[in-house]
PDBML (XML) file of the C-alpha atoms, coordinates in Angstrom:
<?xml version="1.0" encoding="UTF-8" ?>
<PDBx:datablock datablockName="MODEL"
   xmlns:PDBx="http://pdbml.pdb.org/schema/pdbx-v50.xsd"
   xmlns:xsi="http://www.w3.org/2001/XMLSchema-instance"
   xsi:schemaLocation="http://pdbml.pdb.org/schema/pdbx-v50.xsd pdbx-v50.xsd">
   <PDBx:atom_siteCategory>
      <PDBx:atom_site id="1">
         <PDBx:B_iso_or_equiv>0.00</PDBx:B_iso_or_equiv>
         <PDBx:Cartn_x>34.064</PDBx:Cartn_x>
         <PDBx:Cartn_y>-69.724</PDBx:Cartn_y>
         <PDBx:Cartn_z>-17.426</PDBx:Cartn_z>
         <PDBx:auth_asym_id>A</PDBx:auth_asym_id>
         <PDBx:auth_atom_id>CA</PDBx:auth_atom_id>
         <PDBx:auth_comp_id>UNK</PDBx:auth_comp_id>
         <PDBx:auth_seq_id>1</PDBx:auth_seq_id>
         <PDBx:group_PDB>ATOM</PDBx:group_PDB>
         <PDBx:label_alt_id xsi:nil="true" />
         <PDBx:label_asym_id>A</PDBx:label_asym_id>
         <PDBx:label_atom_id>CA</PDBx:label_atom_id>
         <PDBx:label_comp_id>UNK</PDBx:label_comp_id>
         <PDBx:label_entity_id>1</PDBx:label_entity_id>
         <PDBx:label_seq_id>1</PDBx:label_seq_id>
         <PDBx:occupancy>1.00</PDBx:occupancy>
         <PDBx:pdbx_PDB_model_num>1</PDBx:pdbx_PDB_model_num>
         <PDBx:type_symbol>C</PDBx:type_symbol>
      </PDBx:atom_site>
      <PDBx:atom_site id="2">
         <PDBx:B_iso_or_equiv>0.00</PDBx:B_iso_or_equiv>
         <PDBx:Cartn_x>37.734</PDBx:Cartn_x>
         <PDBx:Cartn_y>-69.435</PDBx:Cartn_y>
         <PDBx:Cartn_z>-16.210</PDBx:Cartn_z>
         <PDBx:auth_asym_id>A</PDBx:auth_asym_id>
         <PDBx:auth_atom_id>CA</PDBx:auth_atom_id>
         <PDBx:auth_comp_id>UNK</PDBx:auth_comp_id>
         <PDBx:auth_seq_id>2</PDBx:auth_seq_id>
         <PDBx:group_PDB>ATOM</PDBx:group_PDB>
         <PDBx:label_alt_id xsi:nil="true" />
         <PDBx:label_asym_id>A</PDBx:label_asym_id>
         <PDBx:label_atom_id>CA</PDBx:label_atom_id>
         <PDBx:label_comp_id>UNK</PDBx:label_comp_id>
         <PDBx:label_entity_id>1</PDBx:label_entity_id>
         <PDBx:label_seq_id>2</PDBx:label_seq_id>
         <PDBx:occupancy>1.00</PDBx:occupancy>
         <PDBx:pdbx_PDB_model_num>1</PDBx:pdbx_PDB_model_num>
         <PDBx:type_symbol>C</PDBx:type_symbol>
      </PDBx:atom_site>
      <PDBx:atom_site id="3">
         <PDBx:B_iso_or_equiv>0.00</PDBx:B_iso_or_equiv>
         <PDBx:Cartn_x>38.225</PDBx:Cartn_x>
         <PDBx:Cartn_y>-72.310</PDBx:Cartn_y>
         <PDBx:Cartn_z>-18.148</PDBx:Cartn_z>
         <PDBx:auth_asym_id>A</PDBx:auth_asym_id>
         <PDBx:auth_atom_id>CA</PDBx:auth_atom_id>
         <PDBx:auth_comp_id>UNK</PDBx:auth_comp_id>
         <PDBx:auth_seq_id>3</PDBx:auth_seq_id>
         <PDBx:group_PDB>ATOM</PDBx:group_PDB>
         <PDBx:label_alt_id xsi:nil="true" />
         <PDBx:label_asym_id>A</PDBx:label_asym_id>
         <PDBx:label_atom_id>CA</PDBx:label_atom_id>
         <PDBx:label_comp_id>UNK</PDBx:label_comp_id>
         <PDBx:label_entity_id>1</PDBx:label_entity_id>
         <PDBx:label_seq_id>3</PDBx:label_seq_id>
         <PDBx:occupancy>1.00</PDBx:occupancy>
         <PDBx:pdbx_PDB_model_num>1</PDBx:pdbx_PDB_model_num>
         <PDBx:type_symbol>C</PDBx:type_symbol>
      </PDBx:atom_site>
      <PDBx:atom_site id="4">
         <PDBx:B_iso_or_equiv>0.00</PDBx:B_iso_or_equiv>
         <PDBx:Cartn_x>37.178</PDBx:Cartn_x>
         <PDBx:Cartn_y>-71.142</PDBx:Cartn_y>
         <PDBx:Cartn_z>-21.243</PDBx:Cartn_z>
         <PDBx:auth_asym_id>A</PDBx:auth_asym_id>
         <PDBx:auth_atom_id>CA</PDBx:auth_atom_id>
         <PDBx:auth_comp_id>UNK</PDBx:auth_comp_id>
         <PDBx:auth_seq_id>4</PDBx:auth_seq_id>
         <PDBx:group_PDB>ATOM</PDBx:group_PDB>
         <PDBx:label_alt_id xsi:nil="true" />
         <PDBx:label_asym_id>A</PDBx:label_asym_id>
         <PDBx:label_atom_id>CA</PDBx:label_atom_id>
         <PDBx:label_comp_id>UNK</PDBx:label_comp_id>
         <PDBx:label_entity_id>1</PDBx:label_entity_id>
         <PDBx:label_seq_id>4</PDBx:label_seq_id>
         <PDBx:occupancy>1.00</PDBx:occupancy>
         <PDBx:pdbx_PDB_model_num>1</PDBx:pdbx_PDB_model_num>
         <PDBx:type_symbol>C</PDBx:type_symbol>
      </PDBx:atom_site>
      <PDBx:atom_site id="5">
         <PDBx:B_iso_or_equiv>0.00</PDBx:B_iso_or_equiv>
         <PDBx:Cartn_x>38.781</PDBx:Cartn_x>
         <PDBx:Cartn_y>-67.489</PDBx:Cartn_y>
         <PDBx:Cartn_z>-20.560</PDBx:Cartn_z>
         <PDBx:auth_asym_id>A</PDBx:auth_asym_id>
         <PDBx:auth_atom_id>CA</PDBx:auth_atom_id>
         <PDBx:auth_comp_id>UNK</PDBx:auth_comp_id>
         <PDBx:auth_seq_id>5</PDBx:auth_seq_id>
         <PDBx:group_PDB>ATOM</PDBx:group_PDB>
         <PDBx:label_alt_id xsi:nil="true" />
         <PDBx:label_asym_id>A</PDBx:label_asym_id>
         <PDBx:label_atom_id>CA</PDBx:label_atom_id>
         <PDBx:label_comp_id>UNK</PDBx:label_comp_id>
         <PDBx:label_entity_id>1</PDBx:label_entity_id>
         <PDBx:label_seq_id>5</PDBx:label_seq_id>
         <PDBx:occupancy>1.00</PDBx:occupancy>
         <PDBx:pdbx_PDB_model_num>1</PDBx:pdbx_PDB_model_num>
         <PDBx:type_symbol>C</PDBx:type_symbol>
      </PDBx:atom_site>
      <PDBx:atom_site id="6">
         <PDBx:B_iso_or_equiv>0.00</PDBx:B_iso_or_equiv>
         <PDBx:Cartn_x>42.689</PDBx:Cartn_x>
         <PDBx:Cartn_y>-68.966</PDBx:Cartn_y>
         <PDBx:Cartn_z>-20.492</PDBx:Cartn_z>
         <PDBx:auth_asym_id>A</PDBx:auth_asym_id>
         <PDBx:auth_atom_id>CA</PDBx:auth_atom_id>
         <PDBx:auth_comp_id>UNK</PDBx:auth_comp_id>
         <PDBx:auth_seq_id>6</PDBx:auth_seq_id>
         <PDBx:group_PDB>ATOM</PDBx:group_PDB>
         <PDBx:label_alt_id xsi:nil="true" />
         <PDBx:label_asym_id>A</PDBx:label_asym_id>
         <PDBx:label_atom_id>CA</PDBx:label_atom_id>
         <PDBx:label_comp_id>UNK</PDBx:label_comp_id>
         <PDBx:label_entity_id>1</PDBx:label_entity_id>
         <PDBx:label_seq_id>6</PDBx:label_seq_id>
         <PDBx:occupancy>1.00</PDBx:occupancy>
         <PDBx:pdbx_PDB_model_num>1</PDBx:pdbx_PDB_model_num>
         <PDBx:type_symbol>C</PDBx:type_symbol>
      </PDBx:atom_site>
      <PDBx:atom_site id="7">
         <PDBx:B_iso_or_equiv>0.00</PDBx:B_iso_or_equiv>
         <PDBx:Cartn_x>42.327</PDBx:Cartn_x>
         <PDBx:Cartn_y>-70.855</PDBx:Cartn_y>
         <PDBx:Cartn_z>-23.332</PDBx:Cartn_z>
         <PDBx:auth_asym_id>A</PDBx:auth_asym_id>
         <PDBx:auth_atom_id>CA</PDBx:auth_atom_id>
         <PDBx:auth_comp_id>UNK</PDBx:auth_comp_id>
         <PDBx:auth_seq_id>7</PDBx:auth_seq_id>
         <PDBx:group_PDB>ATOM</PDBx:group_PDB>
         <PDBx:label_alt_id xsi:nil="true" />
         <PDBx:label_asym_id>A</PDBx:label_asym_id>
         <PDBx:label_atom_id>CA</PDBx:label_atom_id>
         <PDBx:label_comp_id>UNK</PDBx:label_comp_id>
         <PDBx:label_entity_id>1</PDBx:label_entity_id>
         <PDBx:label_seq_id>7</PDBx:label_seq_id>
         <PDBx:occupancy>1.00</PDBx:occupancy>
         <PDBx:pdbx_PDB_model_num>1</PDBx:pdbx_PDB_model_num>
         <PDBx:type_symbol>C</PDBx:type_symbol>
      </PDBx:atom_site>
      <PDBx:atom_site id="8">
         <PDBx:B_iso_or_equiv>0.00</PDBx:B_iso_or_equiv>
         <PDBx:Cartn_x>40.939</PDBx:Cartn_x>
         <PDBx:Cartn_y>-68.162</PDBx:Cartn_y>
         <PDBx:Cartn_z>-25.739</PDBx:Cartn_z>
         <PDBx:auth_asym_id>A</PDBx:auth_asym_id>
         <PDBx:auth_atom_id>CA</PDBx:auth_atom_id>
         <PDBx:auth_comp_id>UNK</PDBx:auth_comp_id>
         <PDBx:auth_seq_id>8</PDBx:auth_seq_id>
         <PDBx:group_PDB>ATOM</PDBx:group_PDB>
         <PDBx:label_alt_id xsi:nil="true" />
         <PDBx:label_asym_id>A</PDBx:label_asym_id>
         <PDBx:label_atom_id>CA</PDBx:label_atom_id>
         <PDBx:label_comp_id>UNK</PDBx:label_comp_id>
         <PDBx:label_entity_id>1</PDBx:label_entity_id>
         <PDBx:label_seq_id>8</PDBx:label_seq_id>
         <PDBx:occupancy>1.00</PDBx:occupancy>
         <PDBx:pdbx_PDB_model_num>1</PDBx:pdbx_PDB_model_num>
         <PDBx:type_symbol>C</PDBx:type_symbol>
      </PDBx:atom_site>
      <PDBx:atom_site id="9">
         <PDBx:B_iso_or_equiv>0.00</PDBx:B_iso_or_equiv>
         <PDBx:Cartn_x>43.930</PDBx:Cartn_x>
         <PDBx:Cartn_y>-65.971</PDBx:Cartn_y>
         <PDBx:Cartn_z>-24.068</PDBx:Cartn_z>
         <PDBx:auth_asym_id>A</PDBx:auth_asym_id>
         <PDBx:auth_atom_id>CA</PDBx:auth_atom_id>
         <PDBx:auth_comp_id>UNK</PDBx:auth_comp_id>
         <PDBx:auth_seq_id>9</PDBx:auth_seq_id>
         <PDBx:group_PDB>ATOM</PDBx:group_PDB>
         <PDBx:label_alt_id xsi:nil="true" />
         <PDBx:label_asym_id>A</PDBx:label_asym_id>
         <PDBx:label_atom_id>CA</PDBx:label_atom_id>
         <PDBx:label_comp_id>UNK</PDBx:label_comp_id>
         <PDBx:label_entity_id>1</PDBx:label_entity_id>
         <PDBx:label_seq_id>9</PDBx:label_seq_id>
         <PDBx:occupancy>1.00</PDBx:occupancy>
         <PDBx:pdbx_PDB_model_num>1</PDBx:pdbx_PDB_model_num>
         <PDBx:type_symbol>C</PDBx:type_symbol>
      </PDBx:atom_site>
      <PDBx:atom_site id="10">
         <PDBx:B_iso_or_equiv>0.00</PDBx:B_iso_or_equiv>
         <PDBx:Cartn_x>46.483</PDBx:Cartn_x>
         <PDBx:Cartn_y>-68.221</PDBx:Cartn_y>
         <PDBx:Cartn_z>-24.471</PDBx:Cartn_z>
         <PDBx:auth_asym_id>A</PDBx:auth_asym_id>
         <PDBx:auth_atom_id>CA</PDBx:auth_atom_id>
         <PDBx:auth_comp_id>UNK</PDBx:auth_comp_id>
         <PDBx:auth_seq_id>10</PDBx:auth_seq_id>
         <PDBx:group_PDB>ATOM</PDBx:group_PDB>
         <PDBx:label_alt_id xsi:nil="true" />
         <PDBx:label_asym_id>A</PDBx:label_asym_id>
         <PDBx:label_atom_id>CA</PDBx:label_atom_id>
         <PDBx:label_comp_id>UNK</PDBx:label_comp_id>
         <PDBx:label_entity_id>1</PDBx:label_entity_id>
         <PDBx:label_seq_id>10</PDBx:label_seq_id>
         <PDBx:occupancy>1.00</PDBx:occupancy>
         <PDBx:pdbx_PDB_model_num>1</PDBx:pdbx_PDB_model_num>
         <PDBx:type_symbol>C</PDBx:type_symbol>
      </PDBx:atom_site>
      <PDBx:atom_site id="11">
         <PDBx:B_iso_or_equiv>0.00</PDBx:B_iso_or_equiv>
         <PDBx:Cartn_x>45.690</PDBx:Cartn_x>
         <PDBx:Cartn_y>-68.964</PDBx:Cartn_y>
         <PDBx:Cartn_z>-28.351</PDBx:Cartn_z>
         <PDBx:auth_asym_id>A</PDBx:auth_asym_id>
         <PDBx:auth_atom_id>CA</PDBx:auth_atom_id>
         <PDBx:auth_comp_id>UNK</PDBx:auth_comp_id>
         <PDBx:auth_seq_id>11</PDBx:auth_seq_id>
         <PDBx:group_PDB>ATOM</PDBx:group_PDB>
         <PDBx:label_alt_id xsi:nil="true" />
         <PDBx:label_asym_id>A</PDBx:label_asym_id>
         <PDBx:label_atom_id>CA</PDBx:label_atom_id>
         <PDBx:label_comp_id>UNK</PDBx:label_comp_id>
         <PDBx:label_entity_id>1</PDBx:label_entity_id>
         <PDBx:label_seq_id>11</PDBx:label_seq_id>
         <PDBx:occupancy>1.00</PDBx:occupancy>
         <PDBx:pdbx_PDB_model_num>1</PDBx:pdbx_PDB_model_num>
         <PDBx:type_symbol>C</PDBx:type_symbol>
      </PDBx:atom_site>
      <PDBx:atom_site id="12">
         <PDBx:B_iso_or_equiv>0.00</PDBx:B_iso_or_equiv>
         <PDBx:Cartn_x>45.063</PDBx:Cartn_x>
         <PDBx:Cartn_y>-65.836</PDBx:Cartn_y>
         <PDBx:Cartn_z>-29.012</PDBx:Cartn_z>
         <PDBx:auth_asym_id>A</PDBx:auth_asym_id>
         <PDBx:auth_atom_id>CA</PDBx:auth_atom_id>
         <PDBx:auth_comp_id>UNK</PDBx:auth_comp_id>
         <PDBx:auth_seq_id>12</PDBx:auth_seq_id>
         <PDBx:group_PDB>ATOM</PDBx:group_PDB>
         <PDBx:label_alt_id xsi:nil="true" />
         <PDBx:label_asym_id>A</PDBx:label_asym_id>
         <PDBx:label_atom_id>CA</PDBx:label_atom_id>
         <PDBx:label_comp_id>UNK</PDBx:label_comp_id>
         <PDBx:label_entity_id>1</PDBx:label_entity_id>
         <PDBx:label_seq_id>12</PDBx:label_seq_id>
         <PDBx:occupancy>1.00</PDBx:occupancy>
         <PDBx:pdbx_PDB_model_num>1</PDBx:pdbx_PDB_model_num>
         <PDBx:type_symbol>C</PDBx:type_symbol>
      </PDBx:atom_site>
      <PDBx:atom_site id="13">
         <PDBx:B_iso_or_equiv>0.00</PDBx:B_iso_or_equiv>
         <PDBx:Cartn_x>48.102</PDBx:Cartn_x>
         <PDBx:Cartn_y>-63.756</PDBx:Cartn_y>
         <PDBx:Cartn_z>-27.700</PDBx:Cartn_z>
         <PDBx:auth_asym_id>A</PDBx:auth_asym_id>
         <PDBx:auth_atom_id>CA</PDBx:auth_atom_id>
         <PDBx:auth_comp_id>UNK</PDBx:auth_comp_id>
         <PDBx:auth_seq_id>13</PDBx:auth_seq_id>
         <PDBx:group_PDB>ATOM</PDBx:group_PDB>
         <PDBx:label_alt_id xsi:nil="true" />
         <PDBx:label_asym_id>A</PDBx:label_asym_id>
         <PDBx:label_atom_id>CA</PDBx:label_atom_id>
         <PDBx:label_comp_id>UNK</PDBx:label_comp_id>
         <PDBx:label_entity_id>1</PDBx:label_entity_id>
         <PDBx:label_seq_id>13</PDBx:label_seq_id>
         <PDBx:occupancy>1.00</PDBx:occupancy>
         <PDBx:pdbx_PDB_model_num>1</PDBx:pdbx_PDB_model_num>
         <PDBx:type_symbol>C</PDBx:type_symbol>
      </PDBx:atom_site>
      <PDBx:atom_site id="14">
         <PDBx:B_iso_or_equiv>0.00</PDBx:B_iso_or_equiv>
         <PDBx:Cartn_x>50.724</PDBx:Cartn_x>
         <PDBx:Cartn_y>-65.543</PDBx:Cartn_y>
         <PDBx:Cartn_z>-29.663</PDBx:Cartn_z>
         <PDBx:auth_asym_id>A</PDBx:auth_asym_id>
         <PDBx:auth_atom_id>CA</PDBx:auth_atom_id>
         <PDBx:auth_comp_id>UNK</PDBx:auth_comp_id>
         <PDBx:auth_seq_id>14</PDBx:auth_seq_id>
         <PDBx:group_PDB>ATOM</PDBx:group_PDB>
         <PDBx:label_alt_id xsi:nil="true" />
         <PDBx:label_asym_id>A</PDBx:label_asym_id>
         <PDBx:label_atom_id>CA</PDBx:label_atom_id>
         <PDBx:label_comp_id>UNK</PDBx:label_comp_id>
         <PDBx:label_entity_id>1</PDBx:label_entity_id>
         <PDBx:label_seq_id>14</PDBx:label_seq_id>
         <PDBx:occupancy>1.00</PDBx:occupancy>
         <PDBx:pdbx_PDB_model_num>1</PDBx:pdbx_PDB_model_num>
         <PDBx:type_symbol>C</PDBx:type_symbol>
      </PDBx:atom_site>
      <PDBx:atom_site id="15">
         <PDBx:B_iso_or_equiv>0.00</PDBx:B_iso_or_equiv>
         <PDBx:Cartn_x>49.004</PDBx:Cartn_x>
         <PDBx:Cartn_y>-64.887</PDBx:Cartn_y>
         <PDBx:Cartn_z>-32.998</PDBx:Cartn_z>
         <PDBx:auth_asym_id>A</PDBx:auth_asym_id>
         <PDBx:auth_atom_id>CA</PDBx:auth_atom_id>
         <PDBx:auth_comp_id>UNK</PDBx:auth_comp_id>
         <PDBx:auth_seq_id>15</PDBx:auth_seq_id>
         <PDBx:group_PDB>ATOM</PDBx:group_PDB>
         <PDBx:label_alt_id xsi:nil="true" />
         <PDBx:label_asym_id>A</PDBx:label_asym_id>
         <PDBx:label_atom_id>CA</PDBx:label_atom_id>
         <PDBx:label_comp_id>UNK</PDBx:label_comp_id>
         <PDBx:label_entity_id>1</PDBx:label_entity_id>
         <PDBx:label_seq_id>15</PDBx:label_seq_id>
         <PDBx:occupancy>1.00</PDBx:occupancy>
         <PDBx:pdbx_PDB_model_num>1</PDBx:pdbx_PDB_model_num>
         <PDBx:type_symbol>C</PDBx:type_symbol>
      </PDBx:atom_site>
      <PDBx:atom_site id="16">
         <PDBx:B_iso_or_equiv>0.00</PDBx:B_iso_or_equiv>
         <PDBx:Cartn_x>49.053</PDBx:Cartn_x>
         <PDBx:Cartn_y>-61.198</PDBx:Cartn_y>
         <PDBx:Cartn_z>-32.300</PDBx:Cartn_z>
         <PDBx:auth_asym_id>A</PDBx:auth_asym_id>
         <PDBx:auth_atom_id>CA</PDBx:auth_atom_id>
         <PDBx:auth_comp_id>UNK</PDBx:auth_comp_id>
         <PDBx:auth_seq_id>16</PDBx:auth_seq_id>
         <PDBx:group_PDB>ATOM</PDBx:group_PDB>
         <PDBx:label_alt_id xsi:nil="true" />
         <PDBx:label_asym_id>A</PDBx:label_asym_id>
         <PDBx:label_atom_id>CA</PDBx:label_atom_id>
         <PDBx:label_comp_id>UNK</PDBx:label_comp_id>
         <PDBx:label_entity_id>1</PDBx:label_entity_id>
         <PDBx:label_seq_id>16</PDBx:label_seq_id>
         <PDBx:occupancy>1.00</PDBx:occupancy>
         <PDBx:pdbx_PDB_model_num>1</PDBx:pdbx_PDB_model_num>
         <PDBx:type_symbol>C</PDBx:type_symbol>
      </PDBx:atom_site>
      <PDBx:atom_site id="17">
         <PDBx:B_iso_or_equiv>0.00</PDBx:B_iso_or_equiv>
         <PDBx:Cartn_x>52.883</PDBx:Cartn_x>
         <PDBx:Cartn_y>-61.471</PDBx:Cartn_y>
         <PDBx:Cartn_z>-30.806</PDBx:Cartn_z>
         <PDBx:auth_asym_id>A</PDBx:auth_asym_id>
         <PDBx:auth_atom_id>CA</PDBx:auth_atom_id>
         <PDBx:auth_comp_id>UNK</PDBx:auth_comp_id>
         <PDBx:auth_seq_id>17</PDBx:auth_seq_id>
         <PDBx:group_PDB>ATOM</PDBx:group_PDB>
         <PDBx:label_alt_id xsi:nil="true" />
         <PDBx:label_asym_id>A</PDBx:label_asym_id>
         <PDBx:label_atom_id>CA</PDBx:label_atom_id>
         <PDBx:label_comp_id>UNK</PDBx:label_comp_id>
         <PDBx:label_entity_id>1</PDBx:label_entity_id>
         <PDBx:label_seq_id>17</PDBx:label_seq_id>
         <PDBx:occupancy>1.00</PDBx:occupancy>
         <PDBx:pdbx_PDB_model_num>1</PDBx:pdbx_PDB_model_num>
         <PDBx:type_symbol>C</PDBx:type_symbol>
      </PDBx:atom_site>
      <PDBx:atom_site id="18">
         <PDBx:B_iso_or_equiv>0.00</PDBx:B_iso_or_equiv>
         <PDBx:Cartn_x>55.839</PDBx:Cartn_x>
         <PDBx:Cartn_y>-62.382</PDBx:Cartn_y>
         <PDBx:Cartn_z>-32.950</PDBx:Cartn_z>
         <PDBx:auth_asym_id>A</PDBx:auth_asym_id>
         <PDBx:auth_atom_id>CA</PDBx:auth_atom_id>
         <PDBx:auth_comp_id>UNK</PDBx:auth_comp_id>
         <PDBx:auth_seq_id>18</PDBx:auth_seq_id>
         <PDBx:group_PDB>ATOM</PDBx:group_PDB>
         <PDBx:label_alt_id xsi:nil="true" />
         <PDBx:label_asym_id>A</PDBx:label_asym_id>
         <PDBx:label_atom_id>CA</PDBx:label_atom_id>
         <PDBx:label_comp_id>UNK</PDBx:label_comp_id>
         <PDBx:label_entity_id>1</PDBx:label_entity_id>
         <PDBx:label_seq_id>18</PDBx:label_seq_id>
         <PDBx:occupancy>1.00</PDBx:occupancy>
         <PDBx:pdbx_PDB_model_num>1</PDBx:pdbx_PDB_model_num>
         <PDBx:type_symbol>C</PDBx:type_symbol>
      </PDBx:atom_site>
      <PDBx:atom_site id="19">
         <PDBx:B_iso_or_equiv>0.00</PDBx:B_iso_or_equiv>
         <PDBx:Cartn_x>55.450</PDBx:Cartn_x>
         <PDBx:Cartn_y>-66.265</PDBx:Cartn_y>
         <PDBx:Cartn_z>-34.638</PDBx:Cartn_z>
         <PDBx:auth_asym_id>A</PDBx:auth_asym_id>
         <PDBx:auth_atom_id>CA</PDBx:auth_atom_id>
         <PDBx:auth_comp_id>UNK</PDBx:auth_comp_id>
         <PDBx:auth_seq_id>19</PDBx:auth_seq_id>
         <PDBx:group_PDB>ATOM</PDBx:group_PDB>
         <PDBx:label_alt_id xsi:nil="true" />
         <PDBx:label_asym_id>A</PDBx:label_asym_id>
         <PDBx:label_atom_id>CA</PDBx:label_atom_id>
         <PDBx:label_comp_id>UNK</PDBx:label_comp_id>
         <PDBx:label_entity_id>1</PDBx:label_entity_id>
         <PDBx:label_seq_id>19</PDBx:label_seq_id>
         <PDBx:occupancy>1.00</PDBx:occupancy>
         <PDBx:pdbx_PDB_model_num>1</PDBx:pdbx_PDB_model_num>
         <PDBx:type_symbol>C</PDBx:type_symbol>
      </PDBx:atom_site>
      <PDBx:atom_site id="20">
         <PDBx:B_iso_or_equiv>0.00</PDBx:B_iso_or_equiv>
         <PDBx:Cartn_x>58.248</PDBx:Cartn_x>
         <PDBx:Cartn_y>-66.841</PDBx:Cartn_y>
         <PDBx:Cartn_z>-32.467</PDBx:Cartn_z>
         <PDBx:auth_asym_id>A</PDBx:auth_asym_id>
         <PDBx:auth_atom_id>CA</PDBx:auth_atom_id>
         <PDBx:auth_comp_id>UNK</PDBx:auth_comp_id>
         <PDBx:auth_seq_id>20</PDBx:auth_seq_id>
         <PDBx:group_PDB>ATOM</PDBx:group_PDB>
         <PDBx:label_alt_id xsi:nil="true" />
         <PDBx:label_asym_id>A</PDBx:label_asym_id>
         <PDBx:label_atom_id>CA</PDBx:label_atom_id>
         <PDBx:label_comp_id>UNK</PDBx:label_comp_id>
         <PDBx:label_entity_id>1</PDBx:label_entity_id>
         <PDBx:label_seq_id>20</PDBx:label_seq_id>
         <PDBx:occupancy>1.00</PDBx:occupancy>
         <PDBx:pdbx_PDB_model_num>1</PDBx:pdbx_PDB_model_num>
         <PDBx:type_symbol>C</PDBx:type_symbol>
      </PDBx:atom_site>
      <PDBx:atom_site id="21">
         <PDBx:B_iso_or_equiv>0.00</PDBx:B_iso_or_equiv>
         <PDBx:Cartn_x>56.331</PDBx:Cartn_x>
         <PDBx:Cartn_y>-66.152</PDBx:Cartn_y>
         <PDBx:Cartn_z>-29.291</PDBx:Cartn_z>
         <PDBx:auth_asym_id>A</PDBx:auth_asym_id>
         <PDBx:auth_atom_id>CA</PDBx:auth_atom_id>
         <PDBx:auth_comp_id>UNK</PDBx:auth_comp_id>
         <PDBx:auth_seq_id>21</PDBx:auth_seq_id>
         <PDBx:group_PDB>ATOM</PDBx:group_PDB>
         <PDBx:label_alt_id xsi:nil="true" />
         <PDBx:label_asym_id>A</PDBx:label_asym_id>
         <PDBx:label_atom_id>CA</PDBx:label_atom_id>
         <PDBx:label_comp_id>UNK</PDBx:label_comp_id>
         <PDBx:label_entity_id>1</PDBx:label_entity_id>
         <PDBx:label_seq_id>21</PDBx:label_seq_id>
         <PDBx:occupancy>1.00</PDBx:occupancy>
         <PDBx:pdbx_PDB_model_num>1</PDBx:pdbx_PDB_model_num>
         <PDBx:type_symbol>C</PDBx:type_symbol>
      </PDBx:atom_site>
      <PDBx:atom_site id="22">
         <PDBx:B_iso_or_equiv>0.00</PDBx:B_iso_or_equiv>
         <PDBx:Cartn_x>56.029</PDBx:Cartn_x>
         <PDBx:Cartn_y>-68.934</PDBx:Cartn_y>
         <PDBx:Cartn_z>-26.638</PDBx:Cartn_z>
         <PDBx:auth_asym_id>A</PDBx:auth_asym_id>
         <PDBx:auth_atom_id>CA</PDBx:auth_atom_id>
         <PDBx:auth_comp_id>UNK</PDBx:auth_comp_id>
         <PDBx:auth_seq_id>22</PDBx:auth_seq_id>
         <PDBx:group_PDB>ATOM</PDBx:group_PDB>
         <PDBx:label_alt_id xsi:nil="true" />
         <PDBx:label_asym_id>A</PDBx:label_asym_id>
         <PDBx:label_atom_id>CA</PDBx:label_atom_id>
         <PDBx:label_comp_id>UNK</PDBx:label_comp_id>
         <PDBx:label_entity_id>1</PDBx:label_entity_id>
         <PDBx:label_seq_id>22</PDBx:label_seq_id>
         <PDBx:occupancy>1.00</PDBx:occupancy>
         <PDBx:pdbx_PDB_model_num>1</PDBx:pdbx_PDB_model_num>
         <PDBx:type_symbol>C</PDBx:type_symbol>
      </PDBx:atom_site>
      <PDBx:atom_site id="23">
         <PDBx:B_iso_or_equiv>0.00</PDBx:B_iso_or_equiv>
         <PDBx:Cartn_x>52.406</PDBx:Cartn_x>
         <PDBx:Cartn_y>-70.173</PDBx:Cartn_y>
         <PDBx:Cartn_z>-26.971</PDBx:Cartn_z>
         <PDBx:auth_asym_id>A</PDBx:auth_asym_id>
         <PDBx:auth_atom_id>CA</PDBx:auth_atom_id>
         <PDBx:auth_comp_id>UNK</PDBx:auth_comp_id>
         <PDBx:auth_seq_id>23</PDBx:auth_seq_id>
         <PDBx:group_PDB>ATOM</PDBx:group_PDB>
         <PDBx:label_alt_id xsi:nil="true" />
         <PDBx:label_asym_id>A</PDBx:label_asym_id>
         <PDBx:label_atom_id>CA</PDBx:label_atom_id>
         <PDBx:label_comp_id>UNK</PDBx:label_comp_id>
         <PDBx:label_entity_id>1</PDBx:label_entity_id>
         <PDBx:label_seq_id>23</PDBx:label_seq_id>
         <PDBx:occupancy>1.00</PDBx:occupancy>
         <PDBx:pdbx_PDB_model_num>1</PDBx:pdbx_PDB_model_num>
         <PDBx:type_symbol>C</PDBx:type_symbol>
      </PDBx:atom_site>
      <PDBx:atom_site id="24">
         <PDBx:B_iso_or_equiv>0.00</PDBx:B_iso_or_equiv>
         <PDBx:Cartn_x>51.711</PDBx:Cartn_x>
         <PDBx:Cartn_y>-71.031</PDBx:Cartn_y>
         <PDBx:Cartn_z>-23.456</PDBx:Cartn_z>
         <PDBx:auth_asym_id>A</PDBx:auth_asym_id>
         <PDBx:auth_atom_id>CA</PDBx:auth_atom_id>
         <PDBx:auth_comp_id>UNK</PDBx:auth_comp_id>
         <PDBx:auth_seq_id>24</PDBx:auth_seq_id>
         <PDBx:group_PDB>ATOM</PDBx:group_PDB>
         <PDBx:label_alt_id xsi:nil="true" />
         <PDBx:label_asym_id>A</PDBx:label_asym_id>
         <PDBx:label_atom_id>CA</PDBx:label_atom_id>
         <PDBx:label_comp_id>UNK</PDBx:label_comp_id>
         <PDBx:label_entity_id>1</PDBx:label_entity_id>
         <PDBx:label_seq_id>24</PDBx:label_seq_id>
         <PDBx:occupancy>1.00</PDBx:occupancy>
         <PDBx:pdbx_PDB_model_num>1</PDBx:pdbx_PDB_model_num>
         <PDBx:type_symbol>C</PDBx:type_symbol>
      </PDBx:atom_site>
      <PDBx:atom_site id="25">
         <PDBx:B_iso_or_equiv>0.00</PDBx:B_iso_or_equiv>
         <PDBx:Cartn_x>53.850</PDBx:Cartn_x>
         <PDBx:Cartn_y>-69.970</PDBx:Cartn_y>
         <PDBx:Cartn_z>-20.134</PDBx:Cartn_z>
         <PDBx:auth_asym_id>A</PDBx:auth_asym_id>
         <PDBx:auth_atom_id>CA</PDBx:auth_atom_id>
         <PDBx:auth_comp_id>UNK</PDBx:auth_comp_id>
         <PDBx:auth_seq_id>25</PDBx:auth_seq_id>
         <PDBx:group_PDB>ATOM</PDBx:group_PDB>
         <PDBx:label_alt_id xsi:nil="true" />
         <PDBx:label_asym_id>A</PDBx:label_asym_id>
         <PDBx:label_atom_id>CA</PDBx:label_atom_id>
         <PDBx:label_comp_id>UNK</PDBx:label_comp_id>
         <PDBx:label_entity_id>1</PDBx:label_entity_id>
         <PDBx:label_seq_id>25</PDBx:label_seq_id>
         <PDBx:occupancy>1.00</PDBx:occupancy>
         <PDBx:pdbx_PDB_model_num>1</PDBx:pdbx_PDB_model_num>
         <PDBx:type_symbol>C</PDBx:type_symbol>
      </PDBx:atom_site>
   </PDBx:atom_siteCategory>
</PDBx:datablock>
């Protein structure tokens, strides 16, 4: 669900970004 969908996203993107990247805006 939509749920589940933003929070995969939102731990996922900063691993693949720089370690300095904002986890969740």
């Amino acid at each position: 669900n939509g749920e589940e969908l933003e929070r995969i996203l939102m731990q996922l993107i900063p691993t693949l970004m720089s370690p300095t990247a904002p986890s969740f805006i």
